[in-house]
C-alpha atoms as a PDB file:
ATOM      1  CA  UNK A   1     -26.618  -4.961   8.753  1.00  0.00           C
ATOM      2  CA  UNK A   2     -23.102  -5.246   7.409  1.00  0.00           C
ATOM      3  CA  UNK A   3     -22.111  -1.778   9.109  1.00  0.00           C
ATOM      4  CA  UNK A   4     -23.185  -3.014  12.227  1.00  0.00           C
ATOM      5  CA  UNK A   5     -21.699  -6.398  12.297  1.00  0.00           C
ATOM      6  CA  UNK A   6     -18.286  -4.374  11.296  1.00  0.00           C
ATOM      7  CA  UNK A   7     -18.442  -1.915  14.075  1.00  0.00           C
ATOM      8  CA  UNK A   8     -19.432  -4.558  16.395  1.00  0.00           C
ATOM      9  CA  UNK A   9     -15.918  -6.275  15.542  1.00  0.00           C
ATOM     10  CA  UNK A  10     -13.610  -3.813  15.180  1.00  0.00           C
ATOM     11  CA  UNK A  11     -10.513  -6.114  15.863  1.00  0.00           C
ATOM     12  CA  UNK A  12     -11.279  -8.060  12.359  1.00  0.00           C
ATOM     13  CA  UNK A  13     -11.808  -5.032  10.418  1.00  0.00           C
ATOM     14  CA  UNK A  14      -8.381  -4.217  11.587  1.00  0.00           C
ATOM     15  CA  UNK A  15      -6.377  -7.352  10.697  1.00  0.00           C
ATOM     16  CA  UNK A  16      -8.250  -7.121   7.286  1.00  0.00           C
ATOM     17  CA  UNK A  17      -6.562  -3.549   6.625  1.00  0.00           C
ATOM     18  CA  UNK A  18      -3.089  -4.944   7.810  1.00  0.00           C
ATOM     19  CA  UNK A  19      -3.336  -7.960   5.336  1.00  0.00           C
ATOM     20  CA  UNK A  20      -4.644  -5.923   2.781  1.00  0.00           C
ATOM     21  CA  UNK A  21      -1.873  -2.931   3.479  1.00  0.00           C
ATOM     22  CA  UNK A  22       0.842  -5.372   3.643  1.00  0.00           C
ATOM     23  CA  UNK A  23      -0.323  -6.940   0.067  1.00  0.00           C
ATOM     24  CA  UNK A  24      -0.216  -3.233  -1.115  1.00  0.00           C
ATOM     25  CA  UNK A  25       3.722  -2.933  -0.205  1.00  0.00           C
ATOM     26  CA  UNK A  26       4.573  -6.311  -0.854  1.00  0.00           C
ATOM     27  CA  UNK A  27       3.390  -6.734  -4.629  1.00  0.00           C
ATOM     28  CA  UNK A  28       5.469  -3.626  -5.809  1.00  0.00           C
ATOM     29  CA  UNK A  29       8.752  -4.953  -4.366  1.00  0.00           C
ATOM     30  CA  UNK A  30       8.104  -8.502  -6.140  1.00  0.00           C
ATOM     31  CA  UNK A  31       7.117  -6.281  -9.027  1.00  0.00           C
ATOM     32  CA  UNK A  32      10.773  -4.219  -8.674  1.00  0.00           C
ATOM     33  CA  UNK A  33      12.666  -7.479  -8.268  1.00  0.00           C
ATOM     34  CA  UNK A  34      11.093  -8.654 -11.404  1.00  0.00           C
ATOM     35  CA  UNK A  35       9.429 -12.385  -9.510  1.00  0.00           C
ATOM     36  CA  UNK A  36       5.605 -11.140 -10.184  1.00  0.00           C
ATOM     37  CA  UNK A  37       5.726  -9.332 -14.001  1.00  0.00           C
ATOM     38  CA  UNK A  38       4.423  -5.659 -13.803  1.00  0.00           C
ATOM     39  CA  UNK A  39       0.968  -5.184 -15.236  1.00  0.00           C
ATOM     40  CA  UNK A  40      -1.749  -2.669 -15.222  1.00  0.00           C
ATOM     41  CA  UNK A  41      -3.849  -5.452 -13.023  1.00  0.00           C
ATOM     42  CA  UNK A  42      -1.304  -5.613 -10.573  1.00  0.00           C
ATOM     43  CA  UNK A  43      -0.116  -1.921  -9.977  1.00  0.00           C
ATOM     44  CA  UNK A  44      -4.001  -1.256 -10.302  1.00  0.00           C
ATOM     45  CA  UNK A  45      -4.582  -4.562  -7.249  1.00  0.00           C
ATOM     46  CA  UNK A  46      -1.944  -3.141  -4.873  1.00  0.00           C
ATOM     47  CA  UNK A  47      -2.788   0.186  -5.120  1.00  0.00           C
ATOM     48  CA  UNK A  48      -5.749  -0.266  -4.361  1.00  0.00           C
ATOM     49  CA  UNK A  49      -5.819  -2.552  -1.198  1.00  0.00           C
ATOM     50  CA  UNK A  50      -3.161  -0.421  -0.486  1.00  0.00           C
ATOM     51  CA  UNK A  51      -5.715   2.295  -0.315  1.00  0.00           C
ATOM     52  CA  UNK A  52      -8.395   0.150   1.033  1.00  0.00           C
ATOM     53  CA  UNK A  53      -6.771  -1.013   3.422  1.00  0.00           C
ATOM     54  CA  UNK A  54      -5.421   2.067   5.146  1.00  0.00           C
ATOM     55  CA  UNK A  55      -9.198   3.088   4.518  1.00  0.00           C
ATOM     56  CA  UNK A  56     -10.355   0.067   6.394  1.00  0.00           C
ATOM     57  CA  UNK A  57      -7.756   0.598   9.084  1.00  0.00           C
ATOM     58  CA  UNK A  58      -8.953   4.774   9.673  1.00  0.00           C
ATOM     59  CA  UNK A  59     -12.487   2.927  10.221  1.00  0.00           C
ATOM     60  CA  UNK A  60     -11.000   0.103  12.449  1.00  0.00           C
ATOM     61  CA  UNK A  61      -9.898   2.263  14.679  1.00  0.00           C
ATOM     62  CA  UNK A  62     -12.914   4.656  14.451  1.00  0.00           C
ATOM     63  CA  UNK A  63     -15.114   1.812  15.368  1.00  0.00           C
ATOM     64  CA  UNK A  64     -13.193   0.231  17.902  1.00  0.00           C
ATOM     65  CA  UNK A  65     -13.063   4.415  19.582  1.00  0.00           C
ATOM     66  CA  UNK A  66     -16.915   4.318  19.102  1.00  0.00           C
ATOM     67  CA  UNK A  67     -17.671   0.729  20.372  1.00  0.00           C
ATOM     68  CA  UNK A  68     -15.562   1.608  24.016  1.00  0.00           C
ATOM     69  CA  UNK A  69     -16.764   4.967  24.349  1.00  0.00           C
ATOM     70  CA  UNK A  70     -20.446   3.176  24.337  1.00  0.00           C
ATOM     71  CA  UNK A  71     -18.854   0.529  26.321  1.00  0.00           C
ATOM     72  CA  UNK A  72     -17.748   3.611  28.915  1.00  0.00           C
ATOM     73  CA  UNK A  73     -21.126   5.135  28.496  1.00  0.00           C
ATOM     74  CA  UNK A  74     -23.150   2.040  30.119  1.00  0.00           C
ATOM     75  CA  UNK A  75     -20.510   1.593  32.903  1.00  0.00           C
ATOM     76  CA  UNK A  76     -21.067   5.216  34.214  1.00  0.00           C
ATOM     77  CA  UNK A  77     -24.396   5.139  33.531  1.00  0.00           C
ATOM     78  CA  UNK A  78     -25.093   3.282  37.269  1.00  0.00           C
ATOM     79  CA  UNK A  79     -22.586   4.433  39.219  1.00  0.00           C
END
């Protein structure tokens, strides 16, 4: 039910990556700059939604590939 609701809205699953990518690169530069203090949560955190998130993004785009080639699929269907 989930997978389907994702694939159906690839667009979503997309911006989720980005945020979650850009949250990955962010927190080690306020990590470097000493603002946010360096912890084994936080390097753990932003590596993975750095991970997740370029996950989520290979998926995003797999989906969105899937959901037009369907959407392709029903237009040439009648002609």
């Amino acid at each position: 039910m989930l997978r389907d609701w994702l694939f159906e809205h690839p667009r979503l699953l997309f911006s989720i990556a980005v945020l979650l990518m850009v949250f990955g690169a962010v927190m080690p530069f306020l990590m470097v700059i000493k603002l946010v203090e360096s912890t084994f949560f936080w390097n753990f955190l932003s590596y993975g939604s750095s991970t997740l998130g370029l996950l989520l993004g290979v998926v995003a785009v797999a989906a969105s590939r899937i959901k037009q080639k369907r959407k392709d699929d029903n237009v040439s269907q009648y002609k």
